[in-house]
C-alpha atoms as a PDB file:
ATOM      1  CA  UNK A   1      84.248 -70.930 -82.050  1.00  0.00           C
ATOM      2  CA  UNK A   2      87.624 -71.348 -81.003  1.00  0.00           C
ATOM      3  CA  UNK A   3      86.692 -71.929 -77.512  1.00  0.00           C
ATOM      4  CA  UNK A   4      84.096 -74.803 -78.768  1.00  0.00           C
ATOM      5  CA  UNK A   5      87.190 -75.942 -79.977  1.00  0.00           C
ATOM      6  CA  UNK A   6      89.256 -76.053 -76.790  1.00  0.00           C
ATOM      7  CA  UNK A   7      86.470 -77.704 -75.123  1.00  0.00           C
ATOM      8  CA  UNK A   8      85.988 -80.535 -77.705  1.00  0.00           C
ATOM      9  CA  UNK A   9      89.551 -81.420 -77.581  1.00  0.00           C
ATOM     10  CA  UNK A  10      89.385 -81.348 -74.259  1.00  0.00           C
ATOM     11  CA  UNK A  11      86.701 -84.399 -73.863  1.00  0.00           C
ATOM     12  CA  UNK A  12      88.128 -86.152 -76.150  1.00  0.00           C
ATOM     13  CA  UNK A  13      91.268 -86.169 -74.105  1.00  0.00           C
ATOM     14  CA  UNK A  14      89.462 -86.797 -71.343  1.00  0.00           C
ATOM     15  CA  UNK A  15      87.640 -89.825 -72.922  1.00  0.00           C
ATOM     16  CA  UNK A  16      90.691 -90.874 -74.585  1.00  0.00           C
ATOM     17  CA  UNK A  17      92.121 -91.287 -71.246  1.00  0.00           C
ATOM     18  CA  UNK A  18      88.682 -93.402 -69.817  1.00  0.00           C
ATOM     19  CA  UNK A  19      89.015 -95.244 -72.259  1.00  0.00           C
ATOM     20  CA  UNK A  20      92.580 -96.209 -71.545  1.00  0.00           C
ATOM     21  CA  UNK A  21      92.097 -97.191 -68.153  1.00  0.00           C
ATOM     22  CA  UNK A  22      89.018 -98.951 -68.664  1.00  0.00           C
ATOM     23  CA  UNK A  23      90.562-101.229 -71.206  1.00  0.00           C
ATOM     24  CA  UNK A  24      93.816-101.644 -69.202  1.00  0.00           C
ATOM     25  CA  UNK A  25      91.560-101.855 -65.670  1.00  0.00           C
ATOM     26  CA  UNK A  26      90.542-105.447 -65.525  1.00  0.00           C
ATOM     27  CA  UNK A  27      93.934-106.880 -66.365  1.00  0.00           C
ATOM     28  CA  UNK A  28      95.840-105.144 -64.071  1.00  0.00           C
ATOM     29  CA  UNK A  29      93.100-106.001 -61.061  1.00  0.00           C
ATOM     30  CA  UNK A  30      93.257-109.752 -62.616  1.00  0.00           C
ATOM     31  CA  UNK A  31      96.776-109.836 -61.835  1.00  0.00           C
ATOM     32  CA  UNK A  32      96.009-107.891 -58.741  1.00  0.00           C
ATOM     33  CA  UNK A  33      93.791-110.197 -57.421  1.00  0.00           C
ATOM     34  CA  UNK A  34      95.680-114.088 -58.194  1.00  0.00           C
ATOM     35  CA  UNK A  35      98.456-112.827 -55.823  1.00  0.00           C
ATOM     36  CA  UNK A  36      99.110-115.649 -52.712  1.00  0.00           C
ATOM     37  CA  UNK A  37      99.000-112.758 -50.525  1.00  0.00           C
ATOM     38  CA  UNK A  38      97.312-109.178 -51.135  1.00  0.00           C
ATOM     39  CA  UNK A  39      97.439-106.502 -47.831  1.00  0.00           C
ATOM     40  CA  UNK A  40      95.088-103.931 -49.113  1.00  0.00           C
ATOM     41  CA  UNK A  41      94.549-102.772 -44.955  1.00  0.00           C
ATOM     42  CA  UNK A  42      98.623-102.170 -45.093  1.00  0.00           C
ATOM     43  CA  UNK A  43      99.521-104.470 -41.881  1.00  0.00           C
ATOM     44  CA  UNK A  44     102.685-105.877 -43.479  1.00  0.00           C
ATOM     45  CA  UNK A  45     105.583-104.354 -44.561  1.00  0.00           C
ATOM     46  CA  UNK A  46     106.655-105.050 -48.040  1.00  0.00           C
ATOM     47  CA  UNK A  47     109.539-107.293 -46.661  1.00  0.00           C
ATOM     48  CA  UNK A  48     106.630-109.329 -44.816  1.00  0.00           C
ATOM     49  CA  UNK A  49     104.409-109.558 -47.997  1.00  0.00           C
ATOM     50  CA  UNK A  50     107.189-110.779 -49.734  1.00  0.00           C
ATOM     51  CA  UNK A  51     108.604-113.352 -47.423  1.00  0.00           C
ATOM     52  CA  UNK A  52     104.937-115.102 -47.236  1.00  0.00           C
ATOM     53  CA  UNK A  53     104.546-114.554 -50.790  1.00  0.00           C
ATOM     54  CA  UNK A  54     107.250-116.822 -51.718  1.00  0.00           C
ATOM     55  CA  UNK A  55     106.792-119.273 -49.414  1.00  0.00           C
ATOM     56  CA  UNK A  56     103.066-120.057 -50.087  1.00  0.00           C
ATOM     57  CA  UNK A  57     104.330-120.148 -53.590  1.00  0.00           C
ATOM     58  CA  UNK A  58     107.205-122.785 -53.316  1.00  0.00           C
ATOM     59  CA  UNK A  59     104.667-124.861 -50.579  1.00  0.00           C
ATOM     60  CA  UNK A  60     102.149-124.520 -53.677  1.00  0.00           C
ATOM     61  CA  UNK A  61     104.451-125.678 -56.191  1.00  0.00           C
ATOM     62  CA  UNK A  62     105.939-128.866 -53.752  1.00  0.00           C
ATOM     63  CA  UNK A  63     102.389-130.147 -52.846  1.00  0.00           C
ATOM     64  CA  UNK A  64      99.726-128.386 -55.201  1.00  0.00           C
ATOM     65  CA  UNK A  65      97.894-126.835 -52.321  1.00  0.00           C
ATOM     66  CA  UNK A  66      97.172-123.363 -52.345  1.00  0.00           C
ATOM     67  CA  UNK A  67      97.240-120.775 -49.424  1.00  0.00           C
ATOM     68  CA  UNK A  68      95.848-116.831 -49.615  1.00  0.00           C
ATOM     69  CA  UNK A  69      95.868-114.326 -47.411  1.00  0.00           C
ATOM     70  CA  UNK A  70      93.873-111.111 -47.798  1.00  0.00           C
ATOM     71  CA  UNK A  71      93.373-108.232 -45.460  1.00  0.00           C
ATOM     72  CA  UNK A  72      91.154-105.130 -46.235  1.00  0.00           C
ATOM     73  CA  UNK A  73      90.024-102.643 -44.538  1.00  0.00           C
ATOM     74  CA  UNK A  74      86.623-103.272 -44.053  1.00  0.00           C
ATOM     75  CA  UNK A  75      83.797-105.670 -44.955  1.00  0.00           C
ATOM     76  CA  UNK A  76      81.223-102.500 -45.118  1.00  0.00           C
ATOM     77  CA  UNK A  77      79.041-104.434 -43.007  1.00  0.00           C
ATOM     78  CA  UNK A  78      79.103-108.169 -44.907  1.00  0.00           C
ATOM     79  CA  UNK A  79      79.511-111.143 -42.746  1.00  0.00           C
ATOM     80  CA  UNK A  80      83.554-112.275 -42.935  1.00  0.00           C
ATOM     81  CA  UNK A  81      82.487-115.876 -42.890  1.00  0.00           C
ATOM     82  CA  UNK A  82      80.430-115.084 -46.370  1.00  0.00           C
ATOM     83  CA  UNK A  83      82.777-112.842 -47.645  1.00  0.00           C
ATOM     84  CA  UNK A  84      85.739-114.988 -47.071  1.00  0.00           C
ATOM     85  CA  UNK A  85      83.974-118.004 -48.441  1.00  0.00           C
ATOM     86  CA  UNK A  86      82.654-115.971 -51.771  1.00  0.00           C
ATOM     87  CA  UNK A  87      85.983-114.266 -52.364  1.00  0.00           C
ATOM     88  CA  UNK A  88      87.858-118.251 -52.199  1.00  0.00           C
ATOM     89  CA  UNK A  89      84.750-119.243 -54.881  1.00  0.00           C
ATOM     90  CA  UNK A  90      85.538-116.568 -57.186  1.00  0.00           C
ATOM     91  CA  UNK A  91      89.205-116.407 -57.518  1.00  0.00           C
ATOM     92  CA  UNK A  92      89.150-120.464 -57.607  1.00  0.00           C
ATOM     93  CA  UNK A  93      92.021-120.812 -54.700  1.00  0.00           C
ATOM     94  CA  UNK A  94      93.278-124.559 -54.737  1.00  0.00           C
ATOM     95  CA  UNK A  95      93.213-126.623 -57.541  1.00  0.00           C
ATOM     96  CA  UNK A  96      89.966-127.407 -59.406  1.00  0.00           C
ATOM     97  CA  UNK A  97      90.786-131.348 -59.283  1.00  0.00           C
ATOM     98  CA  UNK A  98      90.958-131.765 -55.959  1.00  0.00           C
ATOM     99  CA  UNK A  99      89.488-128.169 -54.188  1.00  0.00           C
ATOM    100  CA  UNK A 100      92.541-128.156 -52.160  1.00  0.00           C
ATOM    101  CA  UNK A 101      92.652-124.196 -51.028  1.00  0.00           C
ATOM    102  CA  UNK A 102      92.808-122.375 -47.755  1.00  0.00           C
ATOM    103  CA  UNK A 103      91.827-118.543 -48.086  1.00  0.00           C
ATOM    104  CA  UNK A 104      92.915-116.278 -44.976  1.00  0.00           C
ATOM    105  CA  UNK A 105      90.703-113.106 -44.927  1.00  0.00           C
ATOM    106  CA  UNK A 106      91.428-110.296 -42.788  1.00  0.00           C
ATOM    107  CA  UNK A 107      89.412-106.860 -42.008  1.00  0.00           C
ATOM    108  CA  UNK A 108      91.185-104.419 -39.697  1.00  0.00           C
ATOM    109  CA  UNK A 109      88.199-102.150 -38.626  1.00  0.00           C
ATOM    110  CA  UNK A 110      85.649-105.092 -38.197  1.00  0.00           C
ATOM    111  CA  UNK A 111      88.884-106.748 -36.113  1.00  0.00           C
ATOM    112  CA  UNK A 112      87.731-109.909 -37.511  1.00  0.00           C
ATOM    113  CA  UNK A 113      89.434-113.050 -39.415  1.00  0.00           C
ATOM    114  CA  UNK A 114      88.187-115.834 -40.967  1.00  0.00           C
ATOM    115  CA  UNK A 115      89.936-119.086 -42.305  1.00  0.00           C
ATOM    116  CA  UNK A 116      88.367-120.198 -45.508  1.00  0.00           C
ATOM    117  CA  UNK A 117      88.760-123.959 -46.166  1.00  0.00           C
ATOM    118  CA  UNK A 118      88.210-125.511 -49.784  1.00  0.00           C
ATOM    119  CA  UNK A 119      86.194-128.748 -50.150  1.00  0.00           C
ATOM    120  CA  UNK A 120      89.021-130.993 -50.495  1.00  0.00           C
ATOM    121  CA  UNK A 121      91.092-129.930 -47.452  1.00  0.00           C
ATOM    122  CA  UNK A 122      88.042-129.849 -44.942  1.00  0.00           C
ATOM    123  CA  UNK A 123      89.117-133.750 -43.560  1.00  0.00           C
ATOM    124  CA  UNK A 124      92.221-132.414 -42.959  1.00  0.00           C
ATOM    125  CA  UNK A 125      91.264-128.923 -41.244  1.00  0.00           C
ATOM    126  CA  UNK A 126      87.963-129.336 -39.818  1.00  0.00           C
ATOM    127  CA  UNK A 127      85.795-126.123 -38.770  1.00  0.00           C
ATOM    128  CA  UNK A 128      86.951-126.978 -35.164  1.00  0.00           C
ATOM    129  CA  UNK A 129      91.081-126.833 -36.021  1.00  0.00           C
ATOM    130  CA  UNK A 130      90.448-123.793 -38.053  1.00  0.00           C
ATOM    131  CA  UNK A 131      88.938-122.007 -35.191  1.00  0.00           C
ATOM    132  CA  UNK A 132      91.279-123.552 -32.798  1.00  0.00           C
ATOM    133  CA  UNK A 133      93.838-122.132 -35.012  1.00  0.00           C
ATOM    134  CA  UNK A 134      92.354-118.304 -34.959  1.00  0.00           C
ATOM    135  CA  UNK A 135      91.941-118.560 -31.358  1.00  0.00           C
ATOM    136  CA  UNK A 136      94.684-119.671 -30.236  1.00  0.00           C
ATOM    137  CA  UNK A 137      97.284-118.446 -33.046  1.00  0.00           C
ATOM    138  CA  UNK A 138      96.051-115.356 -34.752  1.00  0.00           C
ATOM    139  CA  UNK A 139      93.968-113.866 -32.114  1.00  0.00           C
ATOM    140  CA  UNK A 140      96.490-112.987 -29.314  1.00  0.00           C
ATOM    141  CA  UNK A 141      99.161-112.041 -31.729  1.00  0.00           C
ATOM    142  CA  UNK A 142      96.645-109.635 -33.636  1.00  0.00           C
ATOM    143  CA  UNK A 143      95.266-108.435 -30.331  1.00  0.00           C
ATOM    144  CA  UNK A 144      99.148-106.833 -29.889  1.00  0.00           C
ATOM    145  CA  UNK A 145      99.425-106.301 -33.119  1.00  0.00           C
ATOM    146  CA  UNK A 146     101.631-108.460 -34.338  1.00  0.00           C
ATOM    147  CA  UNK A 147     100.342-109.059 -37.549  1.00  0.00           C
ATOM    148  CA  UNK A 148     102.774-110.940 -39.659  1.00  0.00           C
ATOM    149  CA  UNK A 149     103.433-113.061 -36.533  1.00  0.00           C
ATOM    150  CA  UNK A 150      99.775-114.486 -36.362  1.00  0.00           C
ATOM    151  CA  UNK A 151      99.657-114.737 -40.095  1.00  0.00           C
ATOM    152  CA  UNK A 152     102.984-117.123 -39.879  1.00  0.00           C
ATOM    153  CA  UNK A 153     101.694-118.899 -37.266  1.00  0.00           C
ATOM    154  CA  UNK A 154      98.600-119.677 -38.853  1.00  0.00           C
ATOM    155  CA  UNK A 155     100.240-120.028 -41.918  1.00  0.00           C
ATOM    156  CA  UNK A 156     103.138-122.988 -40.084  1.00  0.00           C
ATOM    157  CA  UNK A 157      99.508-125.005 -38.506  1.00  0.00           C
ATOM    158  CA  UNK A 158      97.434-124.956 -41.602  1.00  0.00           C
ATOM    159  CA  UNK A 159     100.589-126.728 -43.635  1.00  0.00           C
ATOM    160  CA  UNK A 160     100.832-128.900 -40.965  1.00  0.00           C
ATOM    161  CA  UNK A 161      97.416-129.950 -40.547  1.00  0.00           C
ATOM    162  CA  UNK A 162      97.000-130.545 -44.353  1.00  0.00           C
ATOM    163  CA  UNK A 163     100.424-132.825 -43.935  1.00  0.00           C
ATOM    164  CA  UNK A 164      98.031-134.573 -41.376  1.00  0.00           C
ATOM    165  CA  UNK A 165     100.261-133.999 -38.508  1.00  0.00           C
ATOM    166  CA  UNK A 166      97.633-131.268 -36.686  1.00  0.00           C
ATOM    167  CA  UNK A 167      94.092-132.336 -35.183  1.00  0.00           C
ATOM    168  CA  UNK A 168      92.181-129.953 -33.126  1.00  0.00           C
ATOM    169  CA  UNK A 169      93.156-131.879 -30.351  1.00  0.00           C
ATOM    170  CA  UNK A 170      97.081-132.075 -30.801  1.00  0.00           C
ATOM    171  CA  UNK A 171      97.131-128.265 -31.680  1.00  0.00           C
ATOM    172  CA  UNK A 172     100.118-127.703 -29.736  1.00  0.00           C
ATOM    173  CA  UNK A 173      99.917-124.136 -27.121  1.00  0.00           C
ATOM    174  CA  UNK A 174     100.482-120.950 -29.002  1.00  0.00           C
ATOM    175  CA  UNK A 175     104.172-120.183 -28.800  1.00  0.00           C
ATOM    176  CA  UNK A 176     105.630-116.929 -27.082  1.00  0.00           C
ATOM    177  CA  UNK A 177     106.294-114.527 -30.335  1.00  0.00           C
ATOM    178  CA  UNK A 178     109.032-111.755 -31.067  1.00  0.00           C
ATOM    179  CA  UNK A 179     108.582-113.254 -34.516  1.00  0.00           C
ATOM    180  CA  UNK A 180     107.644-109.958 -36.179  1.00  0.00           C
ATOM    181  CA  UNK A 181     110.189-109.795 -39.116  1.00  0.00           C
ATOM    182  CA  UNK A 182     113.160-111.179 -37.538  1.00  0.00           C
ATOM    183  CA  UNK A 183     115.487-113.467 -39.229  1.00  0.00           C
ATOM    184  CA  UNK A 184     115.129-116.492 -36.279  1.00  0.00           C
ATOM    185  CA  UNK A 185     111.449-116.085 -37.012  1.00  0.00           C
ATOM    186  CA  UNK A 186     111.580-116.490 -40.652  1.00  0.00           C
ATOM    187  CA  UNK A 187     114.243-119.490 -40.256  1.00  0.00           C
ATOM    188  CA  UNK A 188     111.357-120.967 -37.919  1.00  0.00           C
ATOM    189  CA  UNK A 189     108.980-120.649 -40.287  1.00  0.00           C
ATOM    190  CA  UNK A 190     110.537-121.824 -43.379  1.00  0.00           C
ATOM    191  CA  UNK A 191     111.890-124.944 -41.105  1.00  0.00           C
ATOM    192  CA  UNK A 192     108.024-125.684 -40.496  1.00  0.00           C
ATOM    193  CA  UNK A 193     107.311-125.379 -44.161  1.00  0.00           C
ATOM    194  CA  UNK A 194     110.075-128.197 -45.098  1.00  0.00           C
ATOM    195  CA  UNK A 195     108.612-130.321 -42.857  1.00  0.00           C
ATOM    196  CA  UNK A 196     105.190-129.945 -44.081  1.00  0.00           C
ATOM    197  CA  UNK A 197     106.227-130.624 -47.740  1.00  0.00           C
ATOM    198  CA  UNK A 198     107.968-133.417 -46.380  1.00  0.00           C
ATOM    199  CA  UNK A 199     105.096-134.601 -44.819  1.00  0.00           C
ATOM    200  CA  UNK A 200     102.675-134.136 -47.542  1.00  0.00           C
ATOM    201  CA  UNK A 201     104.995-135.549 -50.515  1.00  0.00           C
ATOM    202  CA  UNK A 202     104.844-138.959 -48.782  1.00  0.00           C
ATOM    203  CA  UNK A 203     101.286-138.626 -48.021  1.00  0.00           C
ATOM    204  CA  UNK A 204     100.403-138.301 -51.606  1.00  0.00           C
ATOM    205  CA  UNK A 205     102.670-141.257 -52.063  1.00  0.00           C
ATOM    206  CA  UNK A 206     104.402-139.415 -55.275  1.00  0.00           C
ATOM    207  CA  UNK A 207     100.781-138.884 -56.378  1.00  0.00           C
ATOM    208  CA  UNK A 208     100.097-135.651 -58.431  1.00  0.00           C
ATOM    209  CA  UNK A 209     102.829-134.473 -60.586  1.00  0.00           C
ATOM    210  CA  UNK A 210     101.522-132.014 -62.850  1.00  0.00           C
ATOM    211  CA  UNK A 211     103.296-128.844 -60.614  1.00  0.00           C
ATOM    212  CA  UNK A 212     106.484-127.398 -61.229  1.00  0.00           C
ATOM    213  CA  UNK A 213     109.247-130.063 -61.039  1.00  0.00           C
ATOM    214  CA  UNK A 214     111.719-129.543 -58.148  1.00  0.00           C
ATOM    215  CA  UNK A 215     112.996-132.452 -57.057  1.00  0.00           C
ATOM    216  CA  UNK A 216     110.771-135.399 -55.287  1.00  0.00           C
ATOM    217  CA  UNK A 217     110.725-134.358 -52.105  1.00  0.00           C
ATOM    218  CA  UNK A 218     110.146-130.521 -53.207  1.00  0.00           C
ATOM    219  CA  UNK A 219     113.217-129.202 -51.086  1.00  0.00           C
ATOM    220  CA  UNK A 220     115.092-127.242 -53.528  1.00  0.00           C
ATOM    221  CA  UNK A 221     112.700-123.990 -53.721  1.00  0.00           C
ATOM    222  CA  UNK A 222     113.006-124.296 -49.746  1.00  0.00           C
ATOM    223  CA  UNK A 223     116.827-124.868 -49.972  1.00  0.00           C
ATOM    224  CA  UNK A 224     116.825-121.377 -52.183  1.00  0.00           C
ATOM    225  CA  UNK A 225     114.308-119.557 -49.459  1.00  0.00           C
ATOM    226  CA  UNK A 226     116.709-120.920 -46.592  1.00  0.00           C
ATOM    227  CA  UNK A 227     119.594-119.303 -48.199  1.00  0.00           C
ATOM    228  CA  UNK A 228     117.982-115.877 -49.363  1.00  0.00           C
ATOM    229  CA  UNK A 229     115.224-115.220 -46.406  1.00  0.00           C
ATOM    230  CA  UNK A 230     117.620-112.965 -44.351  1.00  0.00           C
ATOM    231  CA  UNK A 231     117.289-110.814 -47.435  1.00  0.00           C
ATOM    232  CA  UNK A 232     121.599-110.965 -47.471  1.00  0.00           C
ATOM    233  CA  UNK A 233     123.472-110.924 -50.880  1.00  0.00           C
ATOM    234  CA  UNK A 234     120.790-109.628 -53.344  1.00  0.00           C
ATOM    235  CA  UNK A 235     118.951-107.432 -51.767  1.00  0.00           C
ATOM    236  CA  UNK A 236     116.589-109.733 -50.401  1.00  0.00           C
ATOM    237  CA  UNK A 237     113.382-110.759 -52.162  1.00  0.00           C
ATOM    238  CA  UNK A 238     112.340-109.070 -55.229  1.00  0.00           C
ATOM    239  CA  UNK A 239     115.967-107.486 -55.944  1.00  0.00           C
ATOM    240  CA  UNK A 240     118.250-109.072 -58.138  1.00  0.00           C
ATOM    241  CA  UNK A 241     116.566-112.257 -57.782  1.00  0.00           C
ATOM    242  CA  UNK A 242     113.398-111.044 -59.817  1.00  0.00           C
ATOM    243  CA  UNK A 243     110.641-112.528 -57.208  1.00  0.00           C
ATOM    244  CA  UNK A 244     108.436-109.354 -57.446  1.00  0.00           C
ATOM    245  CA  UNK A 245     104.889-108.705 -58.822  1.00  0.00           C
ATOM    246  CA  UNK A 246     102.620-111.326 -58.278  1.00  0.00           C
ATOM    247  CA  UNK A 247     104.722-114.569 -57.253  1.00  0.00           C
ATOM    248  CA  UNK A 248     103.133-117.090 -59.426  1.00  0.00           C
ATOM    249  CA  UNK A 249     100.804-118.129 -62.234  1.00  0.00           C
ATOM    250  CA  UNK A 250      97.360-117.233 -60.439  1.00  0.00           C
ATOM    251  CA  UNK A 251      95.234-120.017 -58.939  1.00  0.00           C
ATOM    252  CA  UNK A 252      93.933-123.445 -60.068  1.00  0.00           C
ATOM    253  CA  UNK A 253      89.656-123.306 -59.694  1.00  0.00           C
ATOM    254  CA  UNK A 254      89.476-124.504 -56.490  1.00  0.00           C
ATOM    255  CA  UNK A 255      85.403-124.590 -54.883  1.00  0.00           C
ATOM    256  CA  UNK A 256      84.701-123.176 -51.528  1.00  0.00           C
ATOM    257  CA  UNK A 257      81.751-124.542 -49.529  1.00  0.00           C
ATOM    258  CA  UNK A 258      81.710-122.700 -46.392  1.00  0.00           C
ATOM    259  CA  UNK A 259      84.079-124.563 -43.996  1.00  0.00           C
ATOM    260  CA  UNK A 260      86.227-122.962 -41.594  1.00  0.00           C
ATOM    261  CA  UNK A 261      86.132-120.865 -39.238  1.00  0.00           C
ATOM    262  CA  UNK A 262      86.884-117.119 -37.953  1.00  0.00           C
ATOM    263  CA  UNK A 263      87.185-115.041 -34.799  1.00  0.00           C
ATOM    264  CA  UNK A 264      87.671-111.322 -33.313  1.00  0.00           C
ATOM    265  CA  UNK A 265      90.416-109.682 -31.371  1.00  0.00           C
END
């Protein structure tokens, strides 16, 4: 009797505790899943993650476009192109008014990578650009694994294009990289970023202005990134300034359709 005893109280405990994480599961993957950039493979450090994190976030918040990036492991046998374009669909990257998302999907054992491009952004980064951009970009930094490097890079020609200043043609060549982490890297990258916002603010002509308010031309998040990027006087991102977790408010609906284009190394 008394070990009947033990044993009931011992699946209840048990499905006490199912029941706990089953209830808690799907908001915890929810908020999991809306981050700007989630490395399940492990190819960034967390200084890395963080660093594109914010970026993509204050680009979002300056022009309402929205750039992921996700890397896995494997695709256990699904075609990336599919995958990539399904995965955009369902967490609604870009904004559902105007489709305006880019999804970056990345599997390490298939050494494959695929640019996702949302309905309203495919004028602006054509199937061709977006494979121009994995060949020439990602592909030869990934090939000596430099990860973050080709992930900047593509990251610095997709903002670009969508500011209208990139065509497949006037892709300029891939530049030399030590970029992996270092603080001259980072300043390059964030310099590209102003420009695109730039860019892109007076392209709208002062159109949409629903987003976070920063100032018109949407320098002032980049102003803070400028001054806080080296990771000096704060710990660097997500220390004192609070920027951890999930770096934003989850994505708008955007619709995928199939554009873009991917590539091997």
């Amino acid at each position: 009797m008394r070990l009947r005893l033990i044993l009931i109280r011992r699946c209840s405990i048990k499905n006490w505790i199912l029941f706990i994480v089953l209830v808690a599961t799907p908001q915890q993957i929810l908020a999991q899943q809306q981050r700007t950039v989630l490395d399940d493979a492990g190819i960034l450090t967390a200084r890395e993650e963080e660093r594109l994190s914010l970026v993509l976030q204050s680009y979002e918040d300056s022009t309402s476009n929205q750039i992921a990036i996700r890397t896995l492991q494997s695709l256990e046998g699904q075609d990336i192109a599919e995958y990539a374009t399904e995965l955009g669909q369902s967490l609604g990257v870009g904004q559902s008014e105007t489709d305006n998302g880019v999804l970056i999907v990345v599997s390490t054992e298939d050494r494959s990578v695929f640019i996702a491009v949302g309905y309203g952004l495919e004028g602006a980064i054509p199937d061709v650009l977006a494979g121009r951009i994995v060949r020439d970009i990602i592909v030869p930094d990934f090939r000596e694994g430099r990860y973050y490097a080709g992930l900047v890079g593509a990251v610095d020609a997709i903002m670009l294009a969508a500011a209208g200043e990139y065509t497949a043609e006037s892709l300029p060549p891939r530049r030399s990289s030590n970029r992996s982490g270092d603080w001259g890297g980072t300043l390059l990258f964030l310099m590209v970023v102003v420009f695109a916002i730039v860019m892109s603010t007076r392209n709208r002509g002062g159109g949409r202005g629903h987003r976070r308010h920063y100032g018109d031309d949407g320098l002032i998040p980049l102003m803070f990134l400028l001054g806080h990027a080296s990771g000096r006087g704060g710990g660097g991102f997500g220390g004192s300034g609070g920027f951890g977790g999930g770096f934003g408010g989850g994505f708008g609906g955007g619709g995928f359709g199939g554009g873009g284009a991917g590539g091997s190394w």
